[in-house]
Protein backbone atom coordinates (compact mmCIF):
# COMPACT_ATOMS: atom_id res chain seq x y z
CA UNK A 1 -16.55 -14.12 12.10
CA UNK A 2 -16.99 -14.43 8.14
CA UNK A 3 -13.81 -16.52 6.91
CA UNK A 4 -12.99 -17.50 3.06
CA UNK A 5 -11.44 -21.01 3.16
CA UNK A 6 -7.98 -21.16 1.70
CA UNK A 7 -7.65 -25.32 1.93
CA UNK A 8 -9.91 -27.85 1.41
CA UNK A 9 -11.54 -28.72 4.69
CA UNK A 10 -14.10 -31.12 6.38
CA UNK A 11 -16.26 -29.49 9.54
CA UNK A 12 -19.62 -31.00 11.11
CA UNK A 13 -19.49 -33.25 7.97
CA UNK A 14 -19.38 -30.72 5.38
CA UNK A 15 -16.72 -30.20 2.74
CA UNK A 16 -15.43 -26.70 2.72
CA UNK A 17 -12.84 -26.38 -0.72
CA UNK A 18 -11.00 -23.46 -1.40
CA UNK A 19 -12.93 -19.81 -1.94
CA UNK A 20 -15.75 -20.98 0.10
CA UNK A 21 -17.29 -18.83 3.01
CA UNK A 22 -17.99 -19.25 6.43
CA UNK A 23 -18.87 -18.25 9.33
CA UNK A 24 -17.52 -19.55 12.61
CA UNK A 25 -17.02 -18.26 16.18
CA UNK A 26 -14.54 -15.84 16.90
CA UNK A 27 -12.41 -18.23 18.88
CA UNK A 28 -12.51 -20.84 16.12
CA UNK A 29 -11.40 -18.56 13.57
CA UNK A 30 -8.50 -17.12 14.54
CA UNK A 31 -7.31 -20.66 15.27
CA UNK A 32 -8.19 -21.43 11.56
CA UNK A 33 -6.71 -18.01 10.60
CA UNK A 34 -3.26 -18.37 12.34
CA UNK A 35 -2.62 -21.96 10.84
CA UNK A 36 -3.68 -20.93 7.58
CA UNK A 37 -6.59 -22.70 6.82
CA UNK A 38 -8.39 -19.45 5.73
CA UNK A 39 -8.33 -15.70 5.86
CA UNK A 40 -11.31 -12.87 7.71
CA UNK A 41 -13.55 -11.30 4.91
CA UNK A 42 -13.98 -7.83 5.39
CA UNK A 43 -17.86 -7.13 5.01
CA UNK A 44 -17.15 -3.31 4.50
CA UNK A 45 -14.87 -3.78 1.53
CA UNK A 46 -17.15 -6.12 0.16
CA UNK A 47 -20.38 -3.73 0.73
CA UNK A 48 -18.32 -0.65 -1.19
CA UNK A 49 -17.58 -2.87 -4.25
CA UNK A 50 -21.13 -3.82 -4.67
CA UNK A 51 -21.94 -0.45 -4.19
CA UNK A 52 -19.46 1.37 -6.38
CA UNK A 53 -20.37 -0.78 -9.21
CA UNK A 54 -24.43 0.19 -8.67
CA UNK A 55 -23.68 3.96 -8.43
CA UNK A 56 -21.05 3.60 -11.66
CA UNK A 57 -24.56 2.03 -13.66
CA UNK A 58 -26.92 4.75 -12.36
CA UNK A 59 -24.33 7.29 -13.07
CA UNK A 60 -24.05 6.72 -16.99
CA UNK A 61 -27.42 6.46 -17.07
CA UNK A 62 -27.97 9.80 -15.84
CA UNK A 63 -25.50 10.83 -18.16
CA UNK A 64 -27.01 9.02 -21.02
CA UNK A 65 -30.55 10.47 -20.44
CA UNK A 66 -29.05 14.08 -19.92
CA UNK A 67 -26.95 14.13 -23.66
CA UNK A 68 -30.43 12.96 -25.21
């Protein structure tokens, strides 16, 4: 499971500060979720931003190149 880390932690000897990702077994993260160390990314919201964002570009382009 993809996590963002909400405190600064220390696993297998690596510093994790807040805003970084990871991804740990299921069973370790919703430990680390219910005390609050960090919070589940959801890839599919992620995936649509990216997305939205490429289709908004190619978009006014099309509507540049069909004014001209």
């Amino acid at each position: 499971m993809e996590l963002k880390i909400k405190t600064s932690i220390l696993r297998d000897g690596k510093r994790y500060e807040n805003g970084d990702k990871i991804d740990l077994p299921d069973h370790i993260a919703t430990i680390w979720i219910s005390r609050g160390y960090a919070s589940q990314i959801n890839k599919k919201q992620s995936k649509a931003k990216i997305e939205t964002k490429e289709l908004k570009i190619e978009s006014k382009e099309t509507k540049d190149n069909a004014t001209n």
